[in-house]
Protein backbone atom coordinates (compact mmCIF):
# COMPACT_ATOMS: atom_id res chain seq x y z
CA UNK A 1 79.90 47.86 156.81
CA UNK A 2 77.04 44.88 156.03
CA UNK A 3 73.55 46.32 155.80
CA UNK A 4 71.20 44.77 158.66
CA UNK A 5 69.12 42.13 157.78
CA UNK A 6 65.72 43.52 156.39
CA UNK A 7 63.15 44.97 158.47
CA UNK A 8 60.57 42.14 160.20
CA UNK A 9 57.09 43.22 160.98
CA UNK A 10 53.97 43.90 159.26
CA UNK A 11 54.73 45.32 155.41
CA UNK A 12 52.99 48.96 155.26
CA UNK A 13 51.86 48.63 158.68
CA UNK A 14 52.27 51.77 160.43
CA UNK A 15 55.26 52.69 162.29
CA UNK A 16 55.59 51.84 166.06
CA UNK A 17 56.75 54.94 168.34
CA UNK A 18 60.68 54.96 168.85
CA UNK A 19 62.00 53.35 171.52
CA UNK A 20 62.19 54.69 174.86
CA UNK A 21 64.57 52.75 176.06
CA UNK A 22 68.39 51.40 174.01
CA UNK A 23 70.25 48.85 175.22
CA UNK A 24 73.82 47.88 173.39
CA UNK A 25 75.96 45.23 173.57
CA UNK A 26 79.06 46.96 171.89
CA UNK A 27 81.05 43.82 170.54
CA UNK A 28 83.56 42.69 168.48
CA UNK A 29 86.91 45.87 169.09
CA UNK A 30 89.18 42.96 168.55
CA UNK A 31 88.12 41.52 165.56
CA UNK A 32 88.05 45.25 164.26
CA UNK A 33 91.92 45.46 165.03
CA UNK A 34 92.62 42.16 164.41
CA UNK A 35 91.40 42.73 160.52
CA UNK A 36 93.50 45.40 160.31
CA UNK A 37 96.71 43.99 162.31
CA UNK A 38 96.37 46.49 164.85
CA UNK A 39 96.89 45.33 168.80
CA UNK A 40 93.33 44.98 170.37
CA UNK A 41 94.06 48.28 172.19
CA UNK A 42 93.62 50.36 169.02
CA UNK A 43 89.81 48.40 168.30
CA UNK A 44 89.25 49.43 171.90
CA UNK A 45 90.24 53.00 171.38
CA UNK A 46 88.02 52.69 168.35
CA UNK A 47 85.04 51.52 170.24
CA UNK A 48 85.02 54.81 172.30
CA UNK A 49 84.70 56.75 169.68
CA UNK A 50 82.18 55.15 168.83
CA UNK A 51 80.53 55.55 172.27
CA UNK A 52 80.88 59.22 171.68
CA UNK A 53 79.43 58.86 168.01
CA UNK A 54 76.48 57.07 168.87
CA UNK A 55 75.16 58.42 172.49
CA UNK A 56 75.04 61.82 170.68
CA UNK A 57 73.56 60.26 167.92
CA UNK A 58 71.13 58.68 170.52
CA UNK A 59 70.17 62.52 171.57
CA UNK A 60 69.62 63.66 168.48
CA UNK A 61 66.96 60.55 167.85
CA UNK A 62 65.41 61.41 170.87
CA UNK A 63 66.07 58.15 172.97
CA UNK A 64 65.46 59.25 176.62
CA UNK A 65 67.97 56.21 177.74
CA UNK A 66 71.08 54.50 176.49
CA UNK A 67 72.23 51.87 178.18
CA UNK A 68 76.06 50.39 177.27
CA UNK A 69 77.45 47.19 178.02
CA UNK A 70 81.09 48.30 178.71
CA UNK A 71 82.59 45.68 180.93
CA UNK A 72 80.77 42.27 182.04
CA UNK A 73 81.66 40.68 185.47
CA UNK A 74 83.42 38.03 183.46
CA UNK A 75 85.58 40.78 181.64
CA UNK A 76 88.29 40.26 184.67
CA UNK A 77 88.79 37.40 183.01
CA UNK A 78 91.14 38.82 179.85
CA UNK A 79 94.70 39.55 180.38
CA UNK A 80 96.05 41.99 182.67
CA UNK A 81 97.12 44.28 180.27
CA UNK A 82 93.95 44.57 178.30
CA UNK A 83 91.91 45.45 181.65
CA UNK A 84 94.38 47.86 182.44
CA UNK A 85 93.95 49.64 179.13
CA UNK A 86 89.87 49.64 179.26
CA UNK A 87 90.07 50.76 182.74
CA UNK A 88 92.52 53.62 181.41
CA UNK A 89 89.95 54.35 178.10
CA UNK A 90 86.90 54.93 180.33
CA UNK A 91 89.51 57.39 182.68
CA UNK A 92 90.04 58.95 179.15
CA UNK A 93 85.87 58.99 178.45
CA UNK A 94 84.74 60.52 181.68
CA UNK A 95 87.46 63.27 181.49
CA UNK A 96 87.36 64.23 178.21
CA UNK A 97 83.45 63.94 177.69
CA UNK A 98 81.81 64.99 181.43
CA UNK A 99 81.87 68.60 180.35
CA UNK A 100 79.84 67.45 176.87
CA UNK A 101 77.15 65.79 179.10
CA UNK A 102 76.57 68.60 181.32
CA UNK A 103 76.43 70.67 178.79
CA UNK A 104 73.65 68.95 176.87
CA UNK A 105 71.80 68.61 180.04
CA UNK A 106 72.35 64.55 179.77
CA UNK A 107 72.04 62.56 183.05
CA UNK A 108 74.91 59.81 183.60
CA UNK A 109 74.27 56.48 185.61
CA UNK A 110 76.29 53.51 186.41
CA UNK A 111 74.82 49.75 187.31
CA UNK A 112 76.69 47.11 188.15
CA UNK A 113 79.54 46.18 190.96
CA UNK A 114 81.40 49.42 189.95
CA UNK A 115 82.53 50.33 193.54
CA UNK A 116 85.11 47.64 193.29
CA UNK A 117 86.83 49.15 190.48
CA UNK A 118 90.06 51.09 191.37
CA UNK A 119 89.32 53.80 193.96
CA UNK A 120 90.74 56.60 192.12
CA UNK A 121 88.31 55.38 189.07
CA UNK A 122 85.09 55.36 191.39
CA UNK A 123 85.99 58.61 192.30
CA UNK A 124 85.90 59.81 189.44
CA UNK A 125 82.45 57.90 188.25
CA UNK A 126 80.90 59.31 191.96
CA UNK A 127 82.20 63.16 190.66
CA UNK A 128 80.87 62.32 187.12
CA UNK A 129 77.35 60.99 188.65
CA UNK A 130 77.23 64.07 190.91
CA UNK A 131 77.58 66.46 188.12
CA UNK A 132 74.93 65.41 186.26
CA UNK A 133 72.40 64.00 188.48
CA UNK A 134 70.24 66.93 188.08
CA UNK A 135 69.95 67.76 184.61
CA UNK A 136 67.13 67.08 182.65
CA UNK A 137 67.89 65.62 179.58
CA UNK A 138 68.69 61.74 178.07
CA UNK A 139 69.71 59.11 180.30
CA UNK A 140 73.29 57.34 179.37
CA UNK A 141 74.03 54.35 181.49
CA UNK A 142 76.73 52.78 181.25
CA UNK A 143 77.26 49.06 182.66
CA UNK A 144 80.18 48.21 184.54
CA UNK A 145 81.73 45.29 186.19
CA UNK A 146 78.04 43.97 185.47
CA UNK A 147 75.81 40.60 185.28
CA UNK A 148 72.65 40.34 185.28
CA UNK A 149 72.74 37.43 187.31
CA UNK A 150 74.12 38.53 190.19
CA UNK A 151 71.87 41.78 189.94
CA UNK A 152 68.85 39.45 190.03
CA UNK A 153 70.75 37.39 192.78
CA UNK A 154 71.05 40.54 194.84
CA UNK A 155 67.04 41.63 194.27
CA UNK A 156 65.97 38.10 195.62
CA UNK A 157 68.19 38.53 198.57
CA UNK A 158 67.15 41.75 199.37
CA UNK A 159 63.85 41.36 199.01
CA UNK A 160 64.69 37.71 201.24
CA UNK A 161 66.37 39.94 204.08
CA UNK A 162 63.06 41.88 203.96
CA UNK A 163 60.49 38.80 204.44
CA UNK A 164 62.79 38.07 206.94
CA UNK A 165 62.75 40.81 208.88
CA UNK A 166 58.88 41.41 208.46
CA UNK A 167 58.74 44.16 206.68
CA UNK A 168 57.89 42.68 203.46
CA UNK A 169 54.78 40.04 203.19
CA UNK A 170 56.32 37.38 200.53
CA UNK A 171 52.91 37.05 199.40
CA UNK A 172 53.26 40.84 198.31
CA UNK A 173 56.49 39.74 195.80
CA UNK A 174 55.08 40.08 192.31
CA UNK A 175 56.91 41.22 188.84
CA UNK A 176 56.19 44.52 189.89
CA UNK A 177 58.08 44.65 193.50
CA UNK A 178 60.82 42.54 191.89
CA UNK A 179 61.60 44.95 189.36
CA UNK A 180 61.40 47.82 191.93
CA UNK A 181 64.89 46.13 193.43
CA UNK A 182 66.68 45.95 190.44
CA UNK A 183 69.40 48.71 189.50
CA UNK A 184 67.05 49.84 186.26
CA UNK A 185 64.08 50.43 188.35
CA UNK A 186 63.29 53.70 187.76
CA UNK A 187 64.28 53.94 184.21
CA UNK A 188 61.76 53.23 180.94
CA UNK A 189 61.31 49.32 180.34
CA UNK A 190 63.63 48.14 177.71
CA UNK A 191 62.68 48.33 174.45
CA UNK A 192 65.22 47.27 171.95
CA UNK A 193 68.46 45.53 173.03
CA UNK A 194 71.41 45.67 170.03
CA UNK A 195 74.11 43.33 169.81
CA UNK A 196 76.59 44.22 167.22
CA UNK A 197 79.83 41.80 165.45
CA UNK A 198 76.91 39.34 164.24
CA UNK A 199 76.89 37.01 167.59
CA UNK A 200 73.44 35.99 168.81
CA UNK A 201 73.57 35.67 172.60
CA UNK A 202 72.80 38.10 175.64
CA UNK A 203 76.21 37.86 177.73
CA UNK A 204 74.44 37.91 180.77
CA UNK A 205 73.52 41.65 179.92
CA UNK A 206 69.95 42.45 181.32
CA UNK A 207 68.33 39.74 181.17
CA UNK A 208 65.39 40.28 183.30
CA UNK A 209 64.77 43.23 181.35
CA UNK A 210 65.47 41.62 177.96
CA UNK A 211 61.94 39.72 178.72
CA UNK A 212 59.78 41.84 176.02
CA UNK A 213 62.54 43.71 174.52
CA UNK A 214 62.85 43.82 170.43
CA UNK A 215 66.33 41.75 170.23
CA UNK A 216 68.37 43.08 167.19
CA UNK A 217 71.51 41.36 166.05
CA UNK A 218 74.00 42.86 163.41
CA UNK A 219 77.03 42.19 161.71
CA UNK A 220 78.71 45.91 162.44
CA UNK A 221 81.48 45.56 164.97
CA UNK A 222 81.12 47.69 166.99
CA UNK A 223 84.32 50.52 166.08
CA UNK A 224 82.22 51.03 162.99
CA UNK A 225 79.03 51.47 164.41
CA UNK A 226 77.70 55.42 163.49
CA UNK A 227 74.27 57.63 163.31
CA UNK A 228 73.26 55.67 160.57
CA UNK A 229 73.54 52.07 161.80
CA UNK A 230 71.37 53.03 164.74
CA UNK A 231 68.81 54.51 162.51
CA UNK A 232 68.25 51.73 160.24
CA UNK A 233 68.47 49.92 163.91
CA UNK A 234 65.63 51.98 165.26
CA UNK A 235 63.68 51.73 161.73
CA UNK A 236 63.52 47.82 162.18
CA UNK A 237 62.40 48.26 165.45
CA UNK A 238 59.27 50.46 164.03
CA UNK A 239 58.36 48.27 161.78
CA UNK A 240 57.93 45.11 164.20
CA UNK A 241 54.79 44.18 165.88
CA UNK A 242 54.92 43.99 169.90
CA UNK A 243 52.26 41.98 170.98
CA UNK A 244 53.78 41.72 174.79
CA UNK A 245 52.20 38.05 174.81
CA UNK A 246 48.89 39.15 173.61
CA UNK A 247 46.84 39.10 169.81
């Protein structure tokens, strides 16, 4: 595994609270097979254990919310077979790791278009989300069947429909309102969004949230991402300087 790049910020400075809020891009299960001349299935199996791995590593750092990037609205795009074997890996996630989650008192949510999955599947994800709604602990949410495109599409036409109607003065539409639509809206801003396999770009993957969040990119794909990758993750992220536009 390649060490991250070192830490940016001011040298000595003192350290900036962890972040609230941890947003991943998991990337790169195929090039982990590939490398090893495995089918992409067995990267893909990989990457959920590494899902396990890291949202209880996530707990034990004391992130309130995890957010995962599991399957993009342009995922439908890959063959038939491999959507058929991530829908069949998260069937495998939620059975064997709701009991885990209740247990440690986490709270699961889901954002995105995931109602058109399979029904069987969003039945399962509504019994999941109904299990843990009310415990107390972390956050994990989990995107599916997501873009944050056509979230953003869908707060400007809500918040249309409502100038429309008259219940909503458009005058009244400010950052604030706007991010009151969204499906993150009652969840801590983002604070650091990770991208792992070494590409540099968002995906479409929260992107009005993304506006003031620490961007980290690293060469771990994601199968052998662990504890300690997120911690030197979280260390670079105390040891920049968040200015949020100001001095």
């Amino acid at each position: 595994m390649k060490p991250l790049a070192a830490p940016r910020g001011k040298s000595g400075g003192p350290q900036a609270p962890p972040p609230r809020h941890v947003a991943i891009i998991m990337d790169g299960n195929g090039r982990w097979a590939k490398a090893r001349f495995l089918p992409r299935i067995a990267g893909h199996k990989q990457g959920v254990e590494a899902v396990r791995r890291v949202s209880r590593a996530a707990r034990k750092l004391g992130i309130e919310v995890l957010t995962l990037y599991a399957f993009s609205s342009e995922n439908w795009r890959r063959p038939e077979e491999e959507v058929r074997d991530l829908m069949g890996l998260l069937r495998h996630f939620l059975g064997s790791e709701l009991d885990e989650l209740v247990s440690e008192g986490v709270k699961l949510r889901v954002i995105g278009d995931w109602r058109r999955l399979s029904p069987d599947l969003v039945a399962m994800i509504d019994g999941a989300i109904a299990r843990t709604v009310n415990n107390p602990g972390p956050t994990l949410v989990i995107a599916l069947n997501y873009g944050a495109q056509a979230e953003i599409l869908a707060a400007a036409r809500t918040l249309a429909e409502q100038a429309r109607d008259g219940t909503l003065d458009p005058a009244a539409i400010d950052e604030a309102r706007f991010e009151a639509t969204l499906e993150t809206a009652d969840l801590p801003p983002l604070d650091l969004l990770i991208r792992t396999s070494g590409e540099q770009r968002l995906s479409n993957f929260l992107l009005w949230q993304a506006a003031y969040a620490e961007l980290l990119f690293v060469d771990t794909l994601w199968p052998d991402f662990d504890e300690e990758t997120l911690e030197q993750a979280i260390d670079q992220f105390g040891r920049r300087q968040r200015r949020f536009g100001g001095l």
